[in-house]
Protein backbone atom coordinates (compact mmCIF):
# COMPACT_ATOMS: atom_id res chain seq x y z
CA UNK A 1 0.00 0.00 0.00
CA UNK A 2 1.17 3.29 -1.18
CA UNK A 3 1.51 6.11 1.21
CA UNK A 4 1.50 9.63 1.41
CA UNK A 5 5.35 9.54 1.60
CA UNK A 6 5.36 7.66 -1.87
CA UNK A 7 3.39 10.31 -3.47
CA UNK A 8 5.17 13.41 -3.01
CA UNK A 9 8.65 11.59 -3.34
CA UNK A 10 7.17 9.25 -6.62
CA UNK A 11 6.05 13.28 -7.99
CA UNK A 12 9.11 14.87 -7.11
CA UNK A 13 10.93 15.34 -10.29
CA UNK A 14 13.99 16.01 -8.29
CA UNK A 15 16.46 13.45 -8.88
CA UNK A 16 18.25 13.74 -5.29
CA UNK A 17 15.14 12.93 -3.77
CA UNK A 18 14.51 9.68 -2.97
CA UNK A 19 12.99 6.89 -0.51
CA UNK A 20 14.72 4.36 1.84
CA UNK A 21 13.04 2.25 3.68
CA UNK A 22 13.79 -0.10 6.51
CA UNK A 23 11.80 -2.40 9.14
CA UNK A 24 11.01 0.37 12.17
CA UNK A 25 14.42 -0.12 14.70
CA UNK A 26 13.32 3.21 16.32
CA UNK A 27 14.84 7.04 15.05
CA UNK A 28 18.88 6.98 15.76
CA UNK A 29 18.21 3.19 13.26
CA UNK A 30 16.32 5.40 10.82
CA UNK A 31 19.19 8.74 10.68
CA UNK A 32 21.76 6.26 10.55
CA UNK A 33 20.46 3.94 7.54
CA UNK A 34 19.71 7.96 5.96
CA UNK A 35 22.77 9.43 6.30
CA UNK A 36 24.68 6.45 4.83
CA UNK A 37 22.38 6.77 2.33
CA UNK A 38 22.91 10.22 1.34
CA UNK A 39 25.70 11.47 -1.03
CA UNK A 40 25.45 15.12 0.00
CA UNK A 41 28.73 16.69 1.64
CA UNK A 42 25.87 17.70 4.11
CA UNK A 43 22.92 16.04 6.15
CA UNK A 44 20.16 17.36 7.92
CA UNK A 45 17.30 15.10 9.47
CA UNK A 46 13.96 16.11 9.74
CA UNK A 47 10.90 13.97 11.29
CA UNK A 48 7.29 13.50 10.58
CA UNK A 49 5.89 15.69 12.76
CA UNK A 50 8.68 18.37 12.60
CA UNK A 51 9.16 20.91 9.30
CA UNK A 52 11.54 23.63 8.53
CA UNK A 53 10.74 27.21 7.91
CA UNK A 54 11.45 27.54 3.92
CA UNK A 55 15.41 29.49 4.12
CA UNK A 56 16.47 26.53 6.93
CA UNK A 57 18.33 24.55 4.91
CA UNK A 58 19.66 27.54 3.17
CA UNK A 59 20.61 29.26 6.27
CA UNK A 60 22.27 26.53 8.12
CA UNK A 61 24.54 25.61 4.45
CA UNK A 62 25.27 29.54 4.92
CA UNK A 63 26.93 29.17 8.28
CA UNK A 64 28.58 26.38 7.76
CA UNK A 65 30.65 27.88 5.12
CA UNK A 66 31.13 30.56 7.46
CA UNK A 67 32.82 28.26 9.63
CA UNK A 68 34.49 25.70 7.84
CA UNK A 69 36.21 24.10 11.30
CA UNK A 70 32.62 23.33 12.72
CA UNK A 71 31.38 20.02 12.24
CA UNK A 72 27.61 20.93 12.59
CA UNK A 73 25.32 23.84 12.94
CA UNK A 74 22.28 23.80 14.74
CA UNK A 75 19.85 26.49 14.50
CA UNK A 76 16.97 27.67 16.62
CA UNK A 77 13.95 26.05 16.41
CA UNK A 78 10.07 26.91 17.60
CA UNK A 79 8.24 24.38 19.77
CA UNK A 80 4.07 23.87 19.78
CA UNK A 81 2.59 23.38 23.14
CA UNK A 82 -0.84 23.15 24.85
CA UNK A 83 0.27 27.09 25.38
CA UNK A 84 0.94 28.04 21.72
CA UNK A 85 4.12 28.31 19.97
CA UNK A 86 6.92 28.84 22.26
CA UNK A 87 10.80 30.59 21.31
CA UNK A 88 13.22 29.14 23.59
CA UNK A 89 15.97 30.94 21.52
CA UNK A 90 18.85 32.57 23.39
CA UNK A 91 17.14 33.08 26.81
CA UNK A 92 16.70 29.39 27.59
CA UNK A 93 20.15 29.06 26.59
CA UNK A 94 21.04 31.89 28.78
CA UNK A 95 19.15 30.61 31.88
CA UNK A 96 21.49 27.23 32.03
CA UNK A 97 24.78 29.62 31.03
CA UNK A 98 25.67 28.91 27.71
CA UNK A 99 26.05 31.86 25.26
CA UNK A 100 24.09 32.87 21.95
CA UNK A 101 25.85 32.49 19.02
CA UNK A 102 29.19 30.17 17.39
CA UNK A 103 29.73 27.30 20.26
CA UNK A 104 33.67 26.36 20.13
CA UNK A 105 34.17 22.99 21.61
CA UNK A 106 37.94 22.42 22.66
CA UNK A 107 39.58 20.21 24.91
CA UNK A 108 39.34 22.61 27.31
CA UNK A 109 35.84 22.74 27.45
CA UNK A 110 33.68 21.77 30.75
CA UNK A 111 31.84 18.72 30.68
CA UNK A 112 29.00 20.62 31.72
CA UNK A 113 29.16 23.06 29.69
CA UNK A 114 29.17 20.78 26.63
CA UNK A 115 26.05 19.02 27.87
CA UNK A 116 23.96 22.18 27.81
CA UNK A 117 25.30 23.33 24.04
CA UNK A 118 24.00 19.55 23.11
CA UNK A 119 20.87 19.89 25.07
CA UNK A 120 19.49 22.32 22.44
CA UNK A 121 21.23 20.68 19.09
CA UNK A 122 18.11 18.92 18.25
CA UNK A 123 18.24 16.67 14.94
CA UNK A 124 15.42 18.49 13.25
CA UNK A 125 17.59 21.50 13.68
CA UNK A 126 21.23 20.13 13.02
CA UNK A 127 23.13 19.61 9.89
CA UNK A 128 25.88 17.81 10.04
CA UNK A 129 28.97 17.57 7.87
CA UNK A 130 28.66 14.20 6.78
CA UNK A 131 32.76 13.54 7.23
CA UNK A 132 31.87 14.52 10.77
CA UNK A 133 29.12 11.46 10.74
CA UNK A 134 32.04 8.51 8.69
CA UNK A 135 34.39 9.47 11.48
CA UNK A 136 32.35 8.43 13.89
CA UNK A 137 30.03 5.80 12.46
CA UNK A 138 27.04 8.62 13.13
């Protein structure tokens, strides 16, 4: 049975578009069977129930060239509650100390401080340079 999925790919003349399927092994399964998948110097992820504003993809390519050492960028992102849409942009990041802007990992990093930068680099938000994802088998 044909879903909705296999419509819009099956009428997207886009040639880079395509389908992979796989029996359901749950979502880290799923982005790892996609990225190896993918031939783009790039990968993004993006759920069922999650979409991107239209420039996303376009903005996040834009700063990663703007920092060629990074090995992701992860952009904000809008969340729908019982309460409406919600922004936790830079002041939810602010409340648990972690700056606004270009994170710098470095071995001098604190653990801690790491763990909040991740705690907001959702996958429906992240691209990843897929190098970054071979190195370390995703």
């Amino acid at each position: 049975m044909r879903t909705v999925i296999d419509h819009l790919v099956a009428a997207c003349a886009d040639p880079r578009v395509r389908l992979v399927r796989q029996p359901n092994q749950g979502p880290g399964a799923a982005r790892n069977t996609g990225w190896r998948a993918a031939v783009a110097p790039c990968v993004a992820f993006l759920d069922a129930d999650d979409h991107w504003a239209p420039d996303y993809l376009a903005l996040a390519l834009q700063r990663l060239a703007e920092h060629p050492q990074a090995a992701a960028v992860s952009l904000g992102f809008l969340e729908e509650t019982d309460r409406g849409v919600v922004d936790p942009g830079p002041d939810a990041l602010t409340a648990v100390g972690v700056r606004w802007g270009p994170f710098v990992a470095t071995p001098a990093t604190a653990p801690l401080q790491l763990v909040r930068v991740l705690e907001f680099m959702f996958s429906q938000s992240t691209v990843v340079r897929r190098e970054v994802l071979e190195r370390y088998d995703g």
